[in-house]
Protein backbone atom coordinates (compact mmCIF):
# COMPACT_ATOMS: atom_id res chain seq x y z
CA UNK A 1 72.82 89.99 105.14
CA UNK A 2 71.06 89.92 108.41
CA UNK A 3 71.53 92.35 110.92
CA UNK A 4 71.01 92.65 114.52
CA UNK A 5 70.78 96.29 115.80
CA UNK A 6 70.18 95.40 119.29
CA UNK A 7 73.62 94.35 119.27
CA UNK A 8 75.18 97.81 119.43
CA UNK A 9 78.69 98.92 117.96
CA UNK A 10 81.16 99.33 120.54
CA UNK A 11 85.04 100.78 120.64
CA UNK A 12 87.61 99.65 122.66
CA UNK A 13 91.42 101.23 122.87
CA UNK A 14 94.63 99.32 121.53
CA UNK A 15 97.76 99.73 123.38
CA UNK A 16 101.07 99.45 121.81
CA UNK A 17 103.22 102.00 124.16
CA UNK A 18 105.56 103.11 121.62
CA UNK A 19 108.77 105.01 123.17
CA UNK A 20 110.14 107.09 121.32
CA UNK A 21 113.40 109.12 122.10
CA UNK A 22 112.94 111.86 124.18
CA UNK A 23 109.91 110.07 126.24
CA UNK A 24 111.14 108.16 129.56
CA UNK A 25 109.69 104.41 129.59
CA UNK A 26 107.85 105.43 132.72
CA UNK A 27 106.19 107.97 131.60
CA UNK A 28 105.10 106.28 128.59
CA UNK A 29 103.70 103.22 131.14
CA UNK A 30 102.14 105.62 133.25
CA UNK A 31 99.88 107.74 130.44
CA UNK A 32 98.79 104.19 129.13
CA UNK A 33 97.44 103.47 132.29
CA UNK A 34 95.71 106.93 132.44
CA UNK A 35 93.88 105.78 129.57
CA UNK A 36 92.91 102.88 130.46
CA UNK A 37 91.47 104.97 133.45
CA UNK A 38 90.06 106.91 130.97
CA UNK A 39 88.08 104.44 128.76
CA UNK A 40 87.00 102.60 132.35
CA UNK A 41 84.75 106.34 133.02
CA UNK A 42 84.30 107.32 129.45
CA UNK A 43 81.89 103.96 128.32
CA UNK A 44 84.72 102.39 125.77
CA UNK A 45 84.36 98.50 126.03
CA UNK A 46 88.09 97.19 126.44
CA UNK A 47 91.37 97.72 125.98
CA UNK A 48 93.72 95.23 123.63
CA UNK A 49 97.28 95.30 124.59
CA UNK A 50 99.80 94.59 121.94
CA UNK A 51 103.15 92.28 122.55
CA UNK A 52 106.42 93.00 121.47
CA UNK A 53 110.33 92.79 122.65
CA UNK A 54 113.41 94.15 122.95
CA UNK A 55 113.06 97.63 121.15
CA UNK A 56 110.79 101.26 120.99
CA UNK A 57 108.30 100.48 118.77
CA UNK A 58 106.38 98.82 121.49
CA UNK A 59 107.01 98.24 125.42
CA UNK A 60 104.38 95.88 126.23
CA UNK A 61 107.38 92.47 126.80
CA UNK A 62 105.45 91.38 129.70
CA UNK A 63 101.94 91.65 128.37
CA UNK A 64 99.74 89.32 130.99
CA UNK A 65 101.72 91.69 134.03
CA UNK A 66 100.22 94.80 132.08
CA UNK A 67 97.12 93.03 131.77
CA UNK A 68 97.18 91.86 135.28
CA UNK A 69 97.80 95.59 136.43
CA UNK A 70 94.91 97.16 134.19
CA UNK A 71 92.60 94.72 135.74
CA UNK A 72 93.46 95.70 139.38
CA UNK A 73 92.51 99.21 138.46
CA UNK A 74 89.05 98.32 136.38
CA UNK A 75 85.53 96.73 137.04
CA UNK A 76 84.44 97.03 133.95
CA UNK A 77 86.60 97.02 130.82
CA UNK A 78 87.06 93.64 128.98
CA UNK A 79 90.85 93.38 128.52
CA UNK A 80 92.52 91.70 125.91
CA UNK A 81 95.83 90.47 124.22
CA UNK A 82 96.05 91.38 120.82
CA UNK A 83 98.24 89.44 120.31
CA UNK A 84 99.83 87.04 121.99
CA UNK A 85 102.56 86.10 119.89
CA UNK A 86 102.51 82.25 120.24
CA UNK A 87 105.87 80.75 119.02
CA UNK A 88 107.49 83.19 121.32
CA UNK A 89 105.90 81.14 124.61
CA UNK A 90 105.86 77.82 125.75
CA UNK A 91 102.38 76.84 125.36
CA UNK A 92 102.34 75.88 129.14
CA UNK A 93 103.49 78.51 130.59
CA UNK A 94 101.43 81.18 128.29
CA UNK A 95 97.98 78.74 129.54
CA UNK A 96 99.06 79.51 132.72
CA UNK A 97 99.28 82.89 133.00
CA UNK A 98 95.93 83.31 131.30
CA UNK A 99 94.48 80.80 133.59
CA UNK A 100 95.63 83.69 136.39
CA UNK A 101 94.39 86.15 134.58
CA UNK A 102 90.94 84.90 134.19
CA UNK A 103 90.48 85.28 138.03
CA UNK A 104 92.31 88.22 138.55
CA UNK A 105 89.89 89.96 136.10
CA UNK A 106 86.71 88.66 137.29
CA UNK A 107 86.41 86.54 133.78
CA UNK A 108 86.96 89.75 131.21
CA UNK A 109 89.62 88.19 129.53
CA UNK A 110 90.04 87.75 125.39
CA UNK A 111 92.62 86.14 123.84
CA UNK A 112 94.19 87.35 120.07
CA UNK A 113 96.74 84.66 118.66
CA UNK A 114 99.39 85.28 116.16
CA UNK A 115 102.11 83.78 114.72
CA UNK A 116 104.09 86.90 114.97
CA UNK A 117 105.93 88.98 112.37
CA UNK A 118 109.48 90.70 113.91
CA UNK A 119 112.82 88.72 113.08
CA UNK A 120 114.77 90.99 115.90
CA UNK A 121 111.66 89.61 118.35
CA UNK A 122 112.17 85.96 117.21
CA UNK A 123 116.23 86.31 116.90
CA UNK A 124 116.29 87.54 120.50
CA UNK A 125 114.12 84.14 121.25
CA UNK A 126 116.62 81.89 119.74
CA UNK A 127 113.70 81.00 117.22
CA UNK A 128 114.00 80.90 113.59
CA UNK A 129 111.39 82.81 111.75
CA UNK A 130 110.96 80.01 109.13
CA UNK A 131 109.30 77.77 112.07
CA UNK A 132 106.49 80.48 113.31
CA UNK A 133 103.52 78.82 111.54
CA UNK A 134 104.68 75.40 112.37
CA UNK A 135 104.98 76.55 116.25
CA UNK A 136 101.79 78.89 116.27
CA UNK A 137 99.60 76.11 115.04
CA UNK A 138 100.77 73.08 117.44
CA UNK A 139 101.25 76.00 120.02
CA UNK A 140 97.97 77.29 119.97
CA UNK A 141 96.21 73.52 119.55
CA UNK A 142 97.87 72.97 123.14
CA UNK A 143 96.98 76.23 124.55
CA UNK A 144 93.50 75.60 123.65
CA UNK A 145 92.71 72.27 125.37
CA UNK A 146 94.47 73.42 128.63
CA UNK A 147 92.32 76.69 128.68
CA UNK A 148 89.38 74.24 128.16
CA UNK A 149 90.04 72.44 130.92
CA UNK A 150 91.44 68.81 128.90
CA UNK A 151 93.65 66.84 130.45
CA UNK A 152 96.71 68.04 128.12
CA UNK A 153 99.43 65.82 126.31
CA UNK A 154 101.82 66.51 123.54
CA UNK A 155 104.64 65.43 122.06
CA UNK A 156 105.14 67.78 118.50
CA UNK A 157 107.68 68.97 116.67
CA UNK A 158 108.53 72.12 119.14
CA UNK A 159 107.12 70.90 122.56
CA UNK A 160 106.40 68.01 124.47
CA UNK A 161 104.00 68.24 127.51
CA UNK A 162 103.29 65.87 129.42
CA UNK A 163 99.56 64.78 130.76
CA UNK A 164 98.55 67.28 133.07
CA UNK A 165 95.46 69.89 134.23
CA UNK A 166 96.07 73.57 134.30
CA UNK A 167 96.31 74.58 138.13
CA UNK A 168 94.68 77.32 138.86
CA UNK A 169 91.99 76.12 136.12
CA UNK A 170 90.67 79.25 134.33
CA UNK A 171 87.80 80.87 136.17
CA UNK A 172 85.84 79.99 132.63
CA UNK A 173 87.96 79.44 129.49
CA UNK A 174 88.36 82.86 127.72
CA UNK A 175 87.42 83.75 124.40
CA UNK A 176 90.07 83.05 121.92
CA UNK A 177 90.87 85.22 118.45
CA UNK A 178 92.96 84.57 115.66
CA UNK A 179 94.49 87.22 113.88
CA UNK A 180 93.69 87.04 110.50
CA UNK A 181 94.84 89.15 107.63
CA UNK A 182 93.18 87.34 104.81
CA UNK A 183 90.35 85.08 103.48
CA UNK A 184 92.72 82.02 104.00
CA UNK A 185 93.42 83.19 107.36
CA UNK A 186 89.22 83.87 108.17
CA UNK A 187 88.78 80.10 106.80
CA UNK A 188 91.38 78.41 109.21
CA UNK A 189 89.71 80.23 112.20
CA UNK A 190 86.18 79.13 110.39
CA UNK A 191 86.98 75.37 110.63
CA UNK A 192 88.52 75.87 113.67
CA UNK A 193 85.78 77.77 115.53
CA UNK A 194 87.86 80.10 116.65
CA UNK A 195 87.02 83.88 117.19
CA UNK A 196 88.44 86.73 114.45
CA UNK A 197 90.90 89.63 115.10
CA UNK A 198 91.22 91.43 111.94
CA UNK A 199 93.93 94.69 111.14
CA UNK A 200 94.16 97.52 109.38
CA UNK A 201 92.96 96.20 106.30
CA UNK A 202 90.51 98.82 104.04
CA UNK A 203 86.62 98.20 103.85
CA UNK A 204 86.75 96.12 100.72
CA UNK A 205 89.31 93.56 102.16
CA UNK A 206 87.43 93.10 105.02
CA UNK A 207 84.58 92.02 103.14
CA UNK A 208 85.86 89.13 101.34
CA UNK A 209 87.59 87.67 104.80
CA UNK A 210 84.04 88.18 106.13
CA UNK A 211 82.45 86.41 102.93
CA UNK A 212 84.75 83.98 103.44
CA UNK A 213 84.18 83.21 107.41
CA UNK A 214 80.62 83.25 106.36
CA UNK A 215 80.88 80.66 103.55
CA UNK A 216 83.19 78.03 105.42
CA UNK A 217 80.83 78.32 108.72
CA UNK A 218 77.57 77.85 106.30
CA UNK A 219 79.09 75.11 104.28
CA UNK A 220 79.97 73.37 107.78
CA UNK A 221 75.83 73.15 109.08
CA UNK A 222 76.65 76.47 111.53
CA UNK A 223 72.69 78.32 110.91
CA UNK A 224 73.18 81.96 109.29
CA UNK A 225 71.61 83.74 112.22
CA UNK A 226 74.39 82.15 114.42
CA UNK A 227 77.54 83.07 111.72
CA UNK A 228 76.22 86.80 111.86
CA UNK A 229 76.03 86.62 115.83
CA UNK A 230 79.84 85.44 115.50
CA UNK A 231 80.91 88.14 112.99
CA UNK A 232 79.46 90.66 115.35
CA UNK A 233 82.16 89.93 117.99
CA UNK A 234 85.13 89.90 115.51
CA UNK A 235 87.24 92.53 116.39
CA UNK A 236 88.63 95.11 113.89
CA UNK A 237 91.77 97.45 114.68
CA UNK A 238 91.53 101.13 113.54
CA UNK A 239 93.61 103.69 113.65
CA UNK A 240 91.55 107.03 114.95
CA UNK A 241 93.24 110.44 115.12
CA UNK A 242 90.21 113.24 115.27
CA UNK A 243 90.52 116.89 115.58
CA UNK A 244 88.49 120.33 114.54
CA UNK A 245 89.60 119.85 111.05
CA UNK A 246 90.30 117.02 108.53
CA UNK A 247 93.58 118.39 107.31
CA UNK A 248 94.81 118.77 110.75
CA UNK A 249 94.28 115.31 111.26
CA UNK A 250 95.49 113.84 108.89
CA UNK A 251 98.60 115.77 109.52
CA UNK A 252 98.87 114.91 113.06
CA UNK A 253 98.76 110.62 111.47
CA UNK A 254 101.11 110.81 108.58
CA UNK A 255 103.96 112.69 111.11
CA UNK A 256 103.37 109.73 114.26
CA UNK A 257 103.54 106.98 110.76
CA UNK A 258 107.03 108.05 109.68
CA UNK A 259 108.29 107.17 112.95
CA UNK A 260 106.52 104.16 113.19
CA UNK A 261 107.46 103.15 109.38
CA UNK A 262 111.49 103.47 110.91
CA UNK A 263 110.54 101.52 114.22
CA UNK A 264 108.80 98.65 112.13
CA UNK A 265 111.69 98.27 109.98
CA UNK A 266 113.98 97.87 112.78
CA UNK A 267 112.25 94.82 113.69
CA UNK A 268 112.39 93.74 110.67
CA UNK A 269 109.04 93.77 109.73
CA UNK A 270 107.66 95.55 106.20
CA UNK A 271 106.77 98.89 106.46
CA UNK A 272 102.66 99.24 107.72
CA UNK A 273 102.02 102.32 105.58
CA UNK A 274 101.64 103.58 101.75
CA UNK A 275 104.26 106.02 101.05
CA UNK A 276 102.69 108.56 99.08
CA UNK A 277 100.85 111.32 101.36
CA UNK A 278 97.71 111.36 98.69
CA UNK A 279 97.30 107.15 99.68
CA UNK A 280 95.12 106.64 101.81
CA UNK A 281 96.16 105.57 105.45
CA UNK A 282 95.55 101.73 105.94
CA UNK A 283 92.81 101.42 108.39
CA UNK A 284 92.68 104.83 109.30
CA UNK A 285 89.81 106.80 110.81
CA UNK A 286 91.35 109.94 110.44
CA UNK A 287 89.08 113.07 110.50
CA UNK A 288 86.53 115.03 112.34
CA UNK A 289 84.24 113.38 114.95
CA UNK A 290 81.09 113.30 112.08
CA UNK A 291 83.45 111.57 109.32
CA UNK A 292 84.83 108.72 112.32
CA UNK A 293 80.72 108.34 113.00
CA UNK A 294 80.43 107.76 108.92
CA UNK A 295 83.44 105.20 108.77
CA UNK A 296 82.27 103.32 111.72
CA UNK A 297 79.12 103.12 110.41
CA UNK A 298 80.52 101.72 107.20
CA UNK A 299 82.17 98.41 109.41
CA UNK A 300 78.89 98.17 110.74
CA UNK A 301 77.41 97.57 108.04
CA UNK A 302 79.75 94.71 107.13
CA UNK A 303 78.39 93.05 110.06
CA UNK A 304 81.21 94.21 112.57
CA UNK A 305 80.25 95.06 116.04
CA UNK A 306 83.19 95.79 118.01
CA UNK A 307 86.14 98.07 116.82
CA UNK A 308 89.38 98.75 118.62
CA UNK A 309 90.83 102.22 118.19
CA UNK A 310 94.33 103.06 117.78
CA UNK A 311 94.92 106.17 119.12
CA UNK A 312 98.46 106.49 120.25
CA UNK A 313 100.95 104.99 117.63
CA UNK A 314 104.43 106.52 116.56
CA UNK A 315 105.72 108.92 118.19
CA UNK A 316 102.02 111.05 118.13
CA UNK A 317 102.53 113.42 121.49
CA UNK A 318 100.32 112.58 124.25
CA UNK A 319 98.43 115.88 123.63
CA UNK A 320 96.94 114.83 120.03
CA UNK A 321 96.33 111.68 121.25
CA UNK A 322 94.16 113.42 124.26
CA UNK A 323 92.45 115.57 121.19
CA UNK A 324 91.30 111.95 119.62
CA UNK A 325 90.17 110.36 122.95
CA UNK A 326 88.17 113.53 124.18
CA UNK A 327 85.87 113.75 121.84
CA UNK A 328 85.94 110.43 120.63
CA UNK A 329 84.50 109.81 124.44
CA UNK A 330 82.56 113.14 124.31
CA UNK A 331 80.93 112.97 120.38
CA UNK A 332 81.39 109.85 118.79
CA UNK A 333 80.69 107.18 121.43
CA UNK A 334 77.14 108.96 122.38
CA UNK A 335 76.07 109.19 118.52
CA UNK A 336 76.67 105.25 117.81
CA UNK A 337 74.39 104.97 120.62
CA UNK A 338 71.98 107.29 119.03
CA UNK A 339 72.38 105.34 115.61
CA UNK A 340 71.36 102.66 117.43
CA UNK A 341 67.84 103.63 118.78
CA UNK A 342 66.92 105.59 115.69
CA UNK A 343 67.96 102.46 113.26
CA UNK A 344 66.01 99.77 115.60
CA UNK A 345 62.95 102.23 116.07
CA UNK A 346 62.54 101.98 112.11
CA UNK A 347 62.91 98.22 112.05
């Protein structure tokens, strides 16, 4: 497999906001913006904000105005929507509020796409669950010839637009992502050209969807060196909770993941977790700083260049999550860029 090590491996922050009793919606609002402060001074890449309705787990309902608000506040920090859940929005109106975005962040917008997974979120829509794939995939064919500037026209089974320009037109069309959570999934976005936003998945799953990306991009004429330059911007979600000590850790991640487990299942969504505390946690980089350096390392060597970090989810208080960011800022961030000069100085 080749690999580039000029491209360096870079972390960005996912925000969910999670509410749980006890913590004023506010408040909660107000220490996700703190980080996003934080990751703006602290040299983490971007921050991917999560969308969901209507309950605790998550209190991002308005995700372009959070968007539009962490852009104000940043220069720097590509921001983007992980995801944007696409039968929920008319395909219109979601172009258009992208198409703002793109100026109001200077161009540092991504785009994740998803078909969605919560029957409260979709019940609250007046949607029926059974139509998600059906609207995500004529949804997100109209979304992407507005955001590419074609005159748009469509009369499908869920919308009909009529022809018509986006106004304002994107500053540039954004990057778009589809969340994929297996190899069928990475060979849709493959023939599609589409970018990748994978989950929580473990090391080995992530390899076939990546095999598989690879092998539907080759088979299509797309040159190897050019697959492996699009595999380095797929996007992986991890959760991270560091501290002095593994056990502590990992104690601090399986307390916030009961909560969540409850939350999830109130949507009605399946449970994101193994039960047993001697499973492993799915996606988790859960440890001291020197073990999140070896599992990063691992992704990289899969090819993956850019990893999002989970680091507030359940109900984990704010101060554990400020023991992950700190020296995930202070340690971790600093020795990837070390990796990086030692590895391409032995080329």
């Amino acid at each position: 497999m080749y690999q580039d090590n000029d491209i360096p491996l870079t972390v960005g922050l996912f925000q969910l906001l999670p509410a749980p009793a006890g913590r004023a919606d506010g408040d909660v609002i107000a220490a996700a913006l703190r980080d996003a402060d934080f990751a703006e001074q602290r040299g983490f890449d971007s921050v991917w904000i999560a969308e969901h309705h209507a309950s605790s787990f998550g209190l991002v309902s308005a995700p372009t105005v959070y968007a539009s608000a962490v852009a104000a506040r940043t220069r720097r920090l590509e921001i983007g929507l992980a995801v944007a859940v696409v039968p929920l929005h008319h395909p219109l109106r979601l172009a258009e509020e992208i198409a703002w975005l793109t100026h109001l962040s200077a161009g540092r917008i991504h785009v994740g796409l998803g078909p969605g997974f919560a029957r409260l979120e979709f019940e609250a829509y007046g949607v029926r669950p059974e139509e998600r794939r059906g609207r995500f995939a004529e949804g997100v064919g109209i979304l992407r010839r507005l955001l590419e500037g074609e005159e748009s026209e469509c009369a499908g089974d869920f919308w009909k637009v009529p022809p018509l320009s986006l106004r304002p037109r994107p500053l540039r069309p954004p990057s778009l992502l589809r969340a994929c959570s297996s190899p069928a999934g990475a060979a849709e976005a493959a023939r599609e050209g589409m970018g990748v936003l994978l989950g929580l998945q473990p090391v080995s799953a992530l390899r076939a969807i990546i095999e598989t990306y690879r092998r539907v991009r080759l088979g299509l004429g797309v040159e190897p060196r050019a697959v492996d330059g699009e595999i380095s911007r797929f996007r992986v979600l991890r959760r991270v909770v560091l501290a002095e000590s593994a056990p502590r850790a990992e104690r601090d991640a399986r307390c916030a993941l009961a909560w969540e487990t409850g939350a999830v299942a109130r949507l009605g969504g399946s449970p994101p977790e193994p039960r047993g505390d001697s499973e492993p946690i799915a996606g988790g980089i859960v440890g001291t700083p020197a073990q999140a350096l070896a599992e990063l390392r691992s992704l990289a060597e899969l090819g993956i260049r850019r990893v999002i970090a989970w680091t507030s989810f359940g109900d984990l208080p704010d101060a554990s999550a400020r023991r992950t960011l700190e020296p995930l800022a202070g340690k971790v961030l600093p020795d990837l860029a070390l990796v990086r000069r030692v590895e391409g100085a032995c080329a």
